[in-house]
Protein backbone atom coordinates (compact mmCIF):
# COMPACT_ATOMS: atom_id res chain seq x y z
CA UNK A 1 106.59 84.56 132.64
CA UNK A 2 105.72 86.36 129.23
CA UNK A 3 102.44 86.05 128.25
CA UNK A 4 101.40 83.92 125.58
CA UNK A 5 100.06 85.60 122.14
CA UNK A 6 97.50 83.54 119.70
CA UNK A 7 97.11 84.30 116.53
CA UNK A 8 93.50 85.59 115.83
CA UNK A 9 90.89 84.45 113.20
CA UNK A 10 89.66 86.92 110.40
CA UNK A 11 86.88 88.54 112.10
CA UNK A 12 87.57 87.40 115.45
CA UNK A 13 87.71 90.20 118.22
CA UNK A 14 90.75 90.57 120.87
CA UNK A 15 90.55 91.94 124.00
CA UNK A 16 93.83 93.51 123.81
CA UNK A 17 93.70 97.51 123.41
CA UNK A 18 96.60 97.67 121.70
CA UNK A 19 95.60 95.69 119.05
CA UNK A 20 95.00 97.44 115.45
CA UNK A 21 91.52 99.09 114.67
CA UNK A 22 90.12 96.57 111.93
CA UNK A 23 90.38 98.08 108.66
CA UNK A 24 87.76 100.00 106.74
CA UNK A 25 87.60 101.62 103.46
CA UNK A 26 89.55 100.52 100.00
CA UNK A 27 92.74 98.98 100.25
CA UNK A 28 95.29 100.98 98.29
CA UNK A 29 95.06 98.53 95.34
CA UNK A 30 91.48 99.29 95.25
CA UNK A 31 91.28 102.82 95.71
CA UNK A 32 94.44 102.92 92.52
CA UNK A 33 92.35 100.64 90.46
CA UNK A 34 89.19 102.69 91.30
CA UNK A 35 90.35 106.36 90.36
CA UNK A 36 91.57 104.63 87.13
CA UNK A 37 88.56 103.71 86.37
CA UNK A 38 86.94 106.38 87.15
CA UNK A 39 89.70 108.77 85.22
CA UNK A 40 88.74 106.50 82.37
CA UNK A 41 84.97 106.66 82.23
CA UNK A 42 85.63 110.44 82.37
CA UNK A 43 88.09 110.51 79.66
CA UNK A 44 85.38 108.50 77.42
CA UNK A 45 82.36 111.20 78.85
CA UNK A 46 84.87 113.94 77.59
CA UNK A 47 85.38 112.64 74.76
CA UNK A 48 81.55 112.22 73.15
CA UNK A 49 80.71 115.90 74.99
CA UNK A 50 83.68 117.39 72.82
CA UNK A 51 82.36 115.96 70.33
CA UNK A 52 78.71 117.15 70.85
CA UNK A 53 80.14 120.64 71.82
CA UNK A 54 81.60 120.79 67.62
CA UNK A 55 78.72 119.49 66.33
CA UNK A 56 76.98 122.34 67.44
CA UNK A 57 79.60 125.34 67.43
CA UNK A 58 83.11 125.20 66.38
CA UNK A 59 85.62 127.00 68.13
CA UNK A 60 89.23 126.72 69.03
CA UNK A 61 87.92 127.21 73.09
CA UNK A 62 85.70 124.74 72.95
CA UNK A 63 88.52 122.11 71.74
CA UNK A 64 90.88 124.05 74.43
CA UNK A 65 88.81 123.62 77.34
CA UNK A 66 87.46 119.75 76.90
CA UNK A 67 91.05 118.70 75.09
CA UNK A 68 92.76 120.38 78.82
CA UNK A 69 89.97 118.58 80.70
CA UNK A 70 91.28 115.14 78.67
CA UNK A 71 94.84 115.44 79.27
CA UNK A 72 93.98 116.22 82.72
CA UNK A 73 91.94 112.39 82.74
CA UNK A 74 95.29 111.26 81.12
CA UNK A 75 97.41 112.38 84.16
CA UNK A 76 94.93 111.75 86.94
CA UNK A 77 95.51 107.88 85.61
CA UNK A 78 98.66 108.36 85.15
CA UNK A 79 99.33 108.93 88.85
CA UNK A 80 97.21 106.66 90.01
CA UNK A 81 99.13 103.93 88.27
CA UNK A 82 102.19 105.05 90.25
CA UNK A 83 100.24 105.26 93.66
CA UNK A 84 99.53 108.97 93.83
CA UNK A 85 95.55 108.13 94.00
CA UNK A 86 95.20 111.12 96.28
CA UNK A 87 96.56 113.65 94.21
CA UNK A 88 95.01 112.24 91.46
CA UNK A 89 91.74 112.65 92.88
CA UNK A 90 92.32 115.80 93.84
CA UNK A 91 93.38 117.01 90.23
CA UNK A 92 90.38 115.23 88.79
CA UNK A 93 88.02 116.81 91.22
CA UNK A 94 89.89 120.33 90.51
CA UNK A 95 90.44 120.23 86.66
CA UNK A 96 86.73 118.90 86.45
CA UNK A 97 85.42 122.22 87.78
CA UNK A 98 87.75 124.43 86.07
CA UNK A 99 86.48 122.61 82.90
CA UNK A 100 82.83 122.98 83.79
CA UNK A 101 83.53 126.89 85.16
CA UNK A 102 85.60 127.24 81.81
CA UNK A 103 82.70 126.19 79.76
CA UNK A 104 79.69 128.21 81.27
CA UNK A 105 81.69 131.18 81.45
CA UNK A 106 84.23 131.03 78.15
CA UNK A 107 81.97 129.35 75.86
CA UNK A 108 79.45 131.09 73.99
């Protein structure tokens, strides 16, 4: 005789080992729709620093490095919207170094 299998309750514990860990973390949806938005508020903070950076000192590098860093906010969302969140986040992490690096050492 098989035994019989009941369907469980969210939140309700099972005794059976082979049952799945419950879930922690974001759920994909969540972790796409976080990046995004977190690609976004970037993209915005980018934005008012370049333009704080040619208030002060004009200079083709200056537009370079924060206009790269941009782009790079662009793409990270980019992906994210197609379900690459951990490459995005990885590029955003990446390209937001090289864009802080880029500024203490290239800009005067």
């Amino acid at each position: 005789m098989a035994p019989t299998q009941f369907a469980t309750l969210p939140g309700m514990t099972t005794s059976d080992p082979e049952s799945p860990a419950p879930r922690t973390g974001f759920t994909p949806r969540q972790a796409r729709r976080l990046r995004i938005a977190a690609a976004s508020v970037l993209l915005v903070a980018l934005a008012v620093v370049l333009v704080l950076r040619l208030a002060s000192r004009t200079s083709v590098l200056v537009v370079g490095v924060y206009g790269l860093a941009m782009i790079l906010c662009g793409v990270v969302i980019e992906l994210s919207r197609n379900g690459r969140t951990r490459l995005g986040t990885w590029l955003l992490a990446t390209g937001l170094l090289a864009a802080l690096a880029a500024d203490w050492l290239l800009l005067p």
